[in-house]
PDB file of N, CA and C in Angstrom:
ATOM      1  N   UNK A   1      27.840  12.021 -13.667  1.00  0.00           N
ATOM      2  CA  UNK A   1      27.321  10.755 -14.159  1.00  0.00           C
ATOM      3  C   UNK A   1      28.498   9.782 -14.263  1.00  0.00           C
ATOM      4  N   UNK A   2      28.536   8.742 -13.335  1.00  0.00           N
ATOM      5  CA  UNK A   2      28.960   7.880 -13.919  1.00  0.00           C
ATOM      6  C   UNK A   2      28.783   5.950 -14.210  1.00  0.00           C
ATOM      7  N   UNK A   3      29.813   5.331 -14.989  1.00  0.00           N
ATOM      8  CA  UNK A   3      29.575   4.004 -15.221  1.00  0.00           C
ATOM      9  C   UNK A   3      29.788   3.407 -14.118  1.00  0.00           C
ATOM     10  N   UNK A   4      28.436   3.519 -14.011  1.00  0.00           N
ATOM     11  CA  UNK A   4      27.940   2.342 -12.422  1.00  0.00           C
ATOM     12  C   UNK A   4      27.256   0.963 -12.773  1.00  0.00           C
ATOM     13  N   UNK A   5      26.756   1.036 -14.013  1.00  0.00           N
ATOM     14  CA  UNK A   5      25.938  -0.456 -14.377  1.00  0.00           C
ATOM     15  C   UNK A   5      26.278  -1.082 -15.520  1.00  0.00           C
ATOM     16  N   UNK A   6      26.794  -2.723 -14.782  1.00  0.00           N
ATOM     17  CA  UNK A   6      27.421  -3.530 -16.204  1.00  0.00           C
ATOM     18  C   UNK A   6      25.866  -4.119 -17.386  1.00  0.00           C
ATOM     19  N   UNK A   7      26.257  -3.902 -18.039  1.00  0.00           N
ATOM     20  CA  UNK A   7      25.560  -4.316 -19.053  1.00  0.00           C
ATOM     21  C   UNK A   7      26.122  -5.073 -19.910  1.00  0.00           C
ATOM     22  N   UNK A   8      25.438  -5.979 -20.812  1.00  0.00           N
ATOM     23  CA  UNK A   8      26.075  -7.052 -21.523  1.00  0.00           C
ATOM     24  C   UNK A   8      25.413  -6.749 -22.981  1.00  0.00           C
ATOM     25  N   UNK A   9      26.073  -7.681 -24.203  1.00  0.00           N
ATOM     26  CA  UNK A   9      25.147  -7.669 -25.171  1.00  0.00           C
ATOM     27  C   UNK A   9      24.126  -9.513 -24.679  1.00  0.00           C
ATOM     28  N   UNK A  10      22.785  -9.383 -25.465  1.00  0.00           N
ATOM     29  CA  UNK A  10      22.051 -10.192 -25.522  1.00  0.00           C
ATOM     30  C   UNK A  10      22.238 -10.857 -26.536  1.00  0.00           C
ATOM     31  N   UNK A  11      22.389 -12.133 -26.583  1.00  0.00           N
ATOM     32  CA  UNK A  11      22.697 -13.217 -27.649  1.00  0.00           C
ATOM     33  C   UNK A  11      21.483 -14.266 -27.526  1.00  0.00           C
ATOM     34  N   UNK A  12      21.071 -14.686 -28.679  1.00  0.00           N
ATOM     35  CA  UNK A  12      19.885 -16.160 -28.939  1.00  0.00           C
ATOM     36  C   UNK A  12      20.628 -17.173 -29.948  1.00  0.00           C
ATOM     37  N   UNK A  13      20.049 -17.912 -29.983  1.00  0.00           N
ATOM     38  CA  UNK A  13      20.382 -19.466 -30.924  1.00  0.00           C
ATOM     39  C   UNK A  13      19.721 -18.923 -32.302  1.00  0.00           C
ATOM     40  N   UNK A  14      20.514 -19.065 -33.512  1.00  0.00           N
ATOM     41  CA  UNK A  14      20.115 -19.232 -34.254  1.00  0.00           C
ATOM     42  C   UNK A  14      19.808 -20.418 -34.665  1.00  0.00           C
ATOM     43  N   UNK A  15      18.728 -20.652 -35.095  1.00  0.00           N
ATOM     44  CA  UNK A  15      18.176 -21.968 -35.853  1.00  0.00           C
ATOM     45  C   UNK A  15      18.468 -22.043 -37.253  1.00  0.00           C
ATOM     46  N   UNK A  16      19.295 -21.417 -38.029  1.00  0.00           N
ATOM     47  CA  UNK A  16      19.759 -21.922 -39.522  1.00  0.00           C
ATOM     48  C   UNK A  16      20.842 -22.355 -39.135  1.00  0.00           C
ATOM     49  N   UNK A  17      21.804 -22.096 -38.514  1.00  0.00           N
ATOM     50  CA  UNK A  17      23.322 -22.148 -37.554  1.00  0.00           C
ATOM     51  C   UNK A  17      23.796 -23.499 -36.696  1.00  0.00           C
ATOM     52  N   UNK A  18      22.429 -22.902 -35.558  1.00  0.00           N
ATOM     53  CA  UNK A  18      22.771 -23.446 -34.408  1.00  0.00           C
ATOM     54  C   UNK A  18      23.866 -22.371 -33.346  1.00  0.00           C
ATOM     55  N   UNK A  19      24.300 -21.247 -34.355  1.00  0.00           N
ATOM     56  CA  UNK A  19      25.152 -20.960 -33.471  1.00  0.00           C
ATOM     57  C   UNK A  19      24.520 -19.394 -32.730  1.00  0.00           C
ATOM     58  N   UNK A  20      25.178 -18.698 -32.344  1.00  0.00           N
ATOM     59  CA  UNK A  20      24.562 -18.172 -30.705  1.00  0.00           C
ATOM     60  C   UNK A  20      24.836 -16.584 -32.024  1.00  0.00           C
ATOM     61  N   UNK A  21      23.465 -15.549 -32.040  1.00  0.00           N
ATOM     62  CA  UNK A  21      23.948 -14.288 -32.492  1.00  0.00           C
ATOM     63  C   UNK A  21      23.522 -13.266 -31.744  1.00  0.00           C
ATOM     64  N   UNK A  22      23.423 -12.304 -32.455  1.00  0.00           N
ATOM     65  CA  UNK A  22      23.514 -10.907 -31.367  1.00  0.00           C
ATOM     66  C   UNK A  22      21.762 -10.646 -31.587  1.00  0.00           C
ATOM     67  N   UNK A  23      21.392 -10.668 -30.141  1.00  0.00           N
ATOM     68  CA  UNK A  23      19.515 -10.211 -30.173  1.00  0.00           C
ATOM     69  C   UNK A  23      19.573  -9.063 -30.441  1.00  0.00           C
ATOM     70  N   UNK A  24      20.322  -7.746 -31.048  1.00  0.00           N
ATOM     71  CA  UNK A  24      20.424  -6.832 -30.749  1.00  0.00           C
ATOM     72  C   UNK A  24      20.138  -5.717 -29.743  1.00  0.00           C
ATOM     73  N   UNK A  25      19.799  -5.901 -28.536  1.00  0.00           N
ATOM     74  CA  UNK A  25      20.450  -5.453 -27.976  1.00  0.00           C
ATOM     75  C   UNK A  25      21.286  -5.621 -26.144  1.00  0.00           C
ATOM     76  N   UNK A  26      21.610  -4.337 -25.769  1.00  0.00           N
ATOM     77  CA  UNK A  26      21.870  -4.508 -24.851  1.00  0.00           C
ATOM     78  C   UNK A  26      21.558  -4.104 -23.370  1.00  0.00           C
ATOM     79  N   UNK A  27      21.612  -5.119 -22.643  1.00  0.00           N
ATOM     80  CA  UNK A  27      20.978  -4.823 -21.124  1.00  0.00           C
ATOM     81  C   UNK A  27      21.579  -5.397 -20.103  1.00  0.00           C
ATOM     82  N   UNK A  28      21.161  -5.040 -18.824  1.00  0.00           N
ATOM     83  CA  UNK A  28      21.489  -5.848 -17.487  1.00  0.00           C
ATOM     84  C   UNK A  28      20.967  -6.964 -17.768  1.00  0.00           C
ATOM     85  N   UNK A  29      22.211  -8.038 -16.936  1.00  0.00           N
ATOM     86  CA  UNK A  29      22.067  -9.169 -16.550  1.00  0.00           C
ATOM     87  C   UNK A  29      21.041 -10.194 -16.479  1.00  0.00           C
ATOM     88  N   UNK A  30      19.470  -9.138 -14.933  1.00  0.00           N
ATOM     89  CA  UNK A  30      18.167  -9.571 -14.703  1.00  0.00           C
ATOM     90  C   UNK A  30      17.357  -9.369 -15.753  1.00  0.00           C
ATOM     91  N   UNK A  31      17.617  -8.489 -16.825  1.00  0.00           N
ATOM     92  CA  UNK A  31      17.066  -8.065 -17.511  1.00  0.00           C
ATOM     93  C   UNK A  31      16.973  -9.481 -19.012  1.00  0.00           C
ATOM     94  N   UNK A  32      18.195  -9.545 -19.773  1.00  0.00           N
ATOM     95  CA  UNK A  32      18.304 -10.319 -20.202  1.00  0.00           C
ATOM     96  C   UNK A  32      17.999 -11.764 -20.220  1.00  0.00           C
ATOM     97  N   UNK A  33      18.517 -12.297 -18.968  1.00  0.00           N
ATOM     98  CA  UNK A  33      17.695 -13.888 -18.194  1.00  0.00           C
ATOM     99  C   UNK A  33      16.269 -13.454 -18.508  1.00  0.00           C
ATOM    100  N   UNK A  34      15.669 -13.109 -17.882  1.00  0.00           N
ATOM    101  CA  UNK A  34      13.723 -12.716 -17.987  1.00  0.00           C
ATOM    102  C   UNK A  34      13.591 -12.967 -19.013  1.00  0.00           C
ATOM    103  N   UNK A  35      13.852 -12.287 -20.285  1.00  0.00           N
ATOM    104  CA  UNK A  35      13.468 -12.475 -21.760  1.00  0.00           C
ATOM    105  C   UNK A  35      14.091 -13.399 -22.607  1.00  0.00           C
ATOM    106  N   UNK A  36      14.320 -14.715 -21.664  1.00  0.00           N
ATOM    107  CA  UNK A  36      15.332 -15.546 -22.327  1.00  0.00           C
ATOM    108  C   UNK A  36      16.269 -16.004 -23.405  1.00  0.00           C
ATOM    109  N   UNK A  37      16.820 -14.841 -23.389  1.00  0.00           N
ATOM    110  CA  UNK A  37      17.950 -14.878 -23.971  1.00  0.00           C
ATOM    111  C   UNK A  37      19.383 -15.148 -23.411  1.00  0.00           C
ATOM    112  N   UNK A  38      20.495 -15.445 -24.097  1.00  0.00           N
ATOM    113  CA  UNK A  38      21.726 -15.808 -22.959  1.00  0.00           C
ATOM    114  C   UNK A  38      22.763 -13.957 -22.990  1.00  0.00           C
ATOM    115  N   UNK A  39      23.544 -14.238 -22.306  1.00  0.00           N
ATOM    116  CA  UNK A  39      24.623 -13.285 -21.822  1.00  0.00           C
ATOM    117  C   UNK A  39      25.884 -13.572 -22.461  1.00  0.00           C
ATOM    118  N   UNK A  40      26.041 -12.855 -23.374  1.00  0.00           N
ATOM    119  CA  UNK A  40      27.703 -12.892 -23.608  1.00  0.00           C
ATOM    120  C   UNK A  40      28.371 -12.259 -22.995  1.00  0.00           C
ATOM    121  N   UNK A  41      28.923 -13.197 -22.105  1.00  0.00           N
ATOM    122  CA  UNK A  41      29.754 -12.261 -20.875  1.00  0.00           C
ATOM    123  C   UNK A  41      31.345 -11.617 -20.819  1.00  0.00           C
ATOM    124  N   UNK A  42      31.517 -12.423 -22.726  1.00  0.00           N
ATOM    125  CA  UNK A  42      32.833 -11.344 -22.968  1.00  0.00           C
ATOM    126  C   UNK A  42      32.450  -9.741 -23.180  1.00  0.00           C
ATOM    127  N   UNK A  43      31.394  -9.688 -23.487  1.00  0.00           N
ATOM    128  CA  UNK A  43      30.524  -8.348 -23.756  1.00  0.00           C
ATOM    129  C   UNK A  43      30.645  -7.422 -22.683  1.00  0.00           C
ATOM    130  N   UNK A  44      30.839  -7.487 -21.319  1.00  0.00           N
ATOM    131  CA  UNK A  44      30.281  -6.911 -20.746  1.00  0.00           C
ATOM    132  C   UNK A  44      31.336  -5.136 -20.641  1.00  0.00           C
ATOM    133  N   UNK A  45      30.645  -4.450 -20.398  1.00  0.00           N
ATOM    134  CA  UNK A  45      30.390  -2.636 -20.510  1.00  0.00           C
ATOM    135  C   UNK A  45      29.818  -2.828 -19.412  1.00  0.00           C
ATOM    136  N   UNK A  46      30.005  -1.059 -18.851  1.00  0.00           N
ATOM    137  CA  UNK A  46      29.534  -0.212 -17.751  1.00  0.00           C
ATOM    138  C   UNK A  46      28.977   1.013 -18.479  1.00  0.00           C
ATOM    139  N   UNK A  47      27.594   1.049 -18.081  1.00  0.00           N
ATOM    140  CA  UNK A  47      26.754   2.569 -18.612  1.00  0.00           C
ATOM    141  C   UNK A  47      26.749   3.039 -17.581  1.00  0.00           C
ATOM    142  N   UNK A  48      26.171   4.613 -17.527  1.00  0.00           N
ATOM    143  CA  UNK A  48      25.529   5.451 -16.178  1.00  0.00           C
ATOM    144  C   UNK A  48      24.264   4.180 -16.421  1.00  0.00           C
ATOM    145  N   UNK A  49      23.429   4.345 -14.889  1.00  0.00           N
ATOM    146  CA  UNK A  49      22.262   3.801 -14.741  1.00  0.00           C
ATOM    147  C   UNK A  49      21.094   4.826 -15.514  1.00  0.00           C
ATOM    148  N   UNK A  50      21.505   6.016 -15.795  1.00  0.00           N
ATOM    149  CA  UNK A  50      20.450   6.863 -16.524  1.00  0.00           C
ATOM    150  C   UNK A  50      20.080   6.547 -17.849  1.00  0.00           C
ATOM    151  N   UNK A  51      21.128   5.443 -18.612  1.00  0.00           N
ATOM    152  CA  UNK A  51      20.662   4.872 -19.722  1.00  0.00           C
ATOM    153  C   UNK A  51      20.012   4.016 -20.002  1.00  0.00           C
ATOM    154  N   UNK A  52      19.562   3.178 -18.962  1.00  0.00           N
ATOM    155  CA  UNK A  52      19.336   1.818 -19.048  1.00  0.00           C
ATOM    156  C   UNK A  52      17.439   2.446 -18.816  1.00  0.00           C
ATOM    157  N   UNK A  53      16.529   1.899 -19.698  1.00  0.00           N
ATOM    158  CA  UNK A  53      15.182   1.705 -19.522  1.00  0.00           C
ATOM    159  C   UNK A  53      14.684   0.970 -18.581  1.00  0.00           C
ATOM    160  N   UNK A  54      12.776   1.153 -18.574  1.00  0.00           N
ATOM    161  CA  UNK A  54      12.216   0.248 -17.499  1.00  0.00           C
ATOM    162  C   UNK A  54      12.467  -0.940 -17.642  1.00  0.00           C
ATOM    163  N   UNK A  55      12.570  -1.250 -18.922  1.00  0.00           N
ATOM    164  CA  UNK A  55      12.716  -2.974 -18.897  1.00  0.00           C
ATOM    165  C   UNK A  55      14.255  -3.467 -18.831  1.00  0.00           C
ATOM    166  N   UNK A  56      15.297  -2.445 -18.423  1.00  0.00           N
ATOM    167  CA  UNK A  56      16.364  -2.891 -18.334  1.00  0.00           C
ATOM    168  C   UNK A  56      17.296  -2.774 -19.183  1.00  0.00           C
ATOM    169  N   UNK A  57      17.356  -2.290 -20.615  1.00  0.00           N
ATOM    170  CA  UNK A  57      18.329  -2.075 -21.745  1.00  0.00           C
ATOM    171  C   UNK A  57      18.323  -1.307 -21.773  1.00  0.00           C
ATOM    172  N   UNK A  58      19.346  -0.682 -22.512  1.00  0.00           N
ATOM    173  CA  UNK A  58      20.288   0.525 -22.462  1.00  0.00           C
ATOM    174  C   UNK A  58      19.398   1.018 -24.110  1.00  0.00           C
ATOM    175  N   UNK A  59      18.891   2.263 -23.126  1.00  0.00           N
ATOM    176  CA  UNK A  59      17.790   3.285 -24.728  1.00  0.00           C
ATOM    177  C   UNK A  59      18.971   3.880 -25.125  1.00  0.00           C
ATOM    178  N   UNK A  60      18.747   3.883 -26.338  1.00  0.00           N
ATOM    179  CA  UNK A  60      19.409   5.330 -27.163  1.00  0.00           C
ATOM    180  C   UNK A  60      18.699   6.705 -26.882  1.00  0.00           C
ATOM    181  N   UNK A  61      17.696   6.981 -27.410  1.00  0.00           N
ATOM    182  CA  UNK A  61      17.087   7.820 -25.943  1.00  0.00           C
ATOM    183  C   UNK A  61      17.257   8.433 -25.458  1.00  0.00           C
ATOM    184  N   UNK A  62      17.547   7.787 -23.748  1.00  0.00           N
ATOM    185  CA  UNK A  62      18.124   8.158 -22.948  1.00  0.00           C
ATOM    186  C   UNK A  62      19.641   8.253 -22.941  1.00  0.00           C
ATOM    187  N   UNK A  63      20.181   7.808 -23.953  1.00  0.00           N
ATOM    188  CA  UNK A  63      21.924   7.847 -23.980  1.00  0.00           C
ATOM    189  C   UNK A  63      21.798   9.446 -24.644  1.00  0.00           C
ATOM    190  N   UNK A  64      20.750   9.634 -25.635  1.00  0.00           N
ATOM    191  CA  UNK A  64      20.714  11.013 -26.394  1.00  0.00           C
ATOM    192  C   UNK A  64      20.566  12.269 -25.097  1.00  0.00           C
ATOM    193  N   UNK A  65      19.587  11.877 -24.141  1.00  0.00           N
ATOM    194  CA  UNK A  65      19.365  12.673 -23.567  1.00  0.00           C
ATOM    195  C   UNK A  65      20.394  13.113 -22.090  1.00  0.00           C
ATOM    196  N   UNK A  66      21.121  12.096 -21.801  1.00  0.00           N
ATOM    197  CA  UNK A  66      22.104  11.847 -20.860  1.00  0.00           C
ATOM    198  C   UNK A  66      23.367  11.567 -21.345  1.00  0.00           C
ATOM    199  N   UNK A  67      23.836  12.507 -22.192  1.00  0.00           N
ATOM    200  CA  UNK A  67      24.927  11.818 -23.070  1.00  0.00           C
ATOM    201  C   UNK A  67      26.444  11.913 -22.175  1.00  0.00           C
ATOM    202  N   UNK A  68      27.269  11.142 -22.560  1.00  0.00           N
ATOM    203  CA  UNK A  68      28.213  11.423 -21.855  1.00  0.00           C
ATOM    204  C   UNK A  68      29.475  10.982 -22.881  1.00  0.00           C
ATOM    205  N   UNK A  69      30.659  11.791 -22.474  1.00  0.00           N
ATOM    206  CA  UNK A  69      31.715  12.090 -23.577  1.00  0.00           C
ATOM    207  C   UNK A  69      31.987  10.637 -23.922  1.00  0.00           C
ATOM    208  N   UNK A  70      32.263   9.221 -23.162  1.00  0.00           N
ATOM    209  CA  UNK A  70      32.878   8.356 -23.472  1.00  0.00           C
ATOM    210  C   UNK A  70      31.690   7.055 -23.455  1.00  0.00           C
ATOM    211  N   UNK A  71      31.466   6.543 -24.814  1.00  0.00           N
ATOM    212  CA  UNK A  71      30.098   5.543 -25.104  1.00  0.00           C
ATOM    213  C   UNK A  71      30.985   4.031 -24.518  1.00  0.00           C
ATOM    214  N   UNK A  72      29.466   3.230 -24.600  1.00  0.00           N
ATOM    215  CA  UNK A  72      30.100   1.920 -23.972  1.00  0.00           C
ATOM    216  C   UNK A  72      30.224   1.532 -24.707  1.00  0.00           C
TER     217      UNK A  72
END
């Protein structure tokens, strides 16, 4: 297994702020755009692709079930 897919964290606008926080969580790129949210692209990590779900974010889950010695 290895880190073949960048993943980012997902960030939205807060409206008490204005300023940008963490949607909790994290996914590919296509994934993120779709559900409009933005990309913090200082964020970005490499998972195996075995972590990442149908809709594109990285399950715990599947990180449980595909675990590998070094987390993103």
């Amino acid at each position: 297994m290895t880190n073949d897919t960048a993943v980012f964290d997902a960030v939205r606008l807060d409206p008490a702020t204005g300023g940008r926080e963490w949607a909790g969580c994290l996914g590919t790129r296509k994934a993120i755009t779709r559900d409009g949210f933005e990309i913090d692209a200082a964020s970005i990590a490499f998972c195996p692709h075995e972590w990442i779900n149908n809709s594109g974010y990285v399950d715990l889950e599947l990180v449980r079930k595909h675990p590998l010695i070094l987390a993103v």
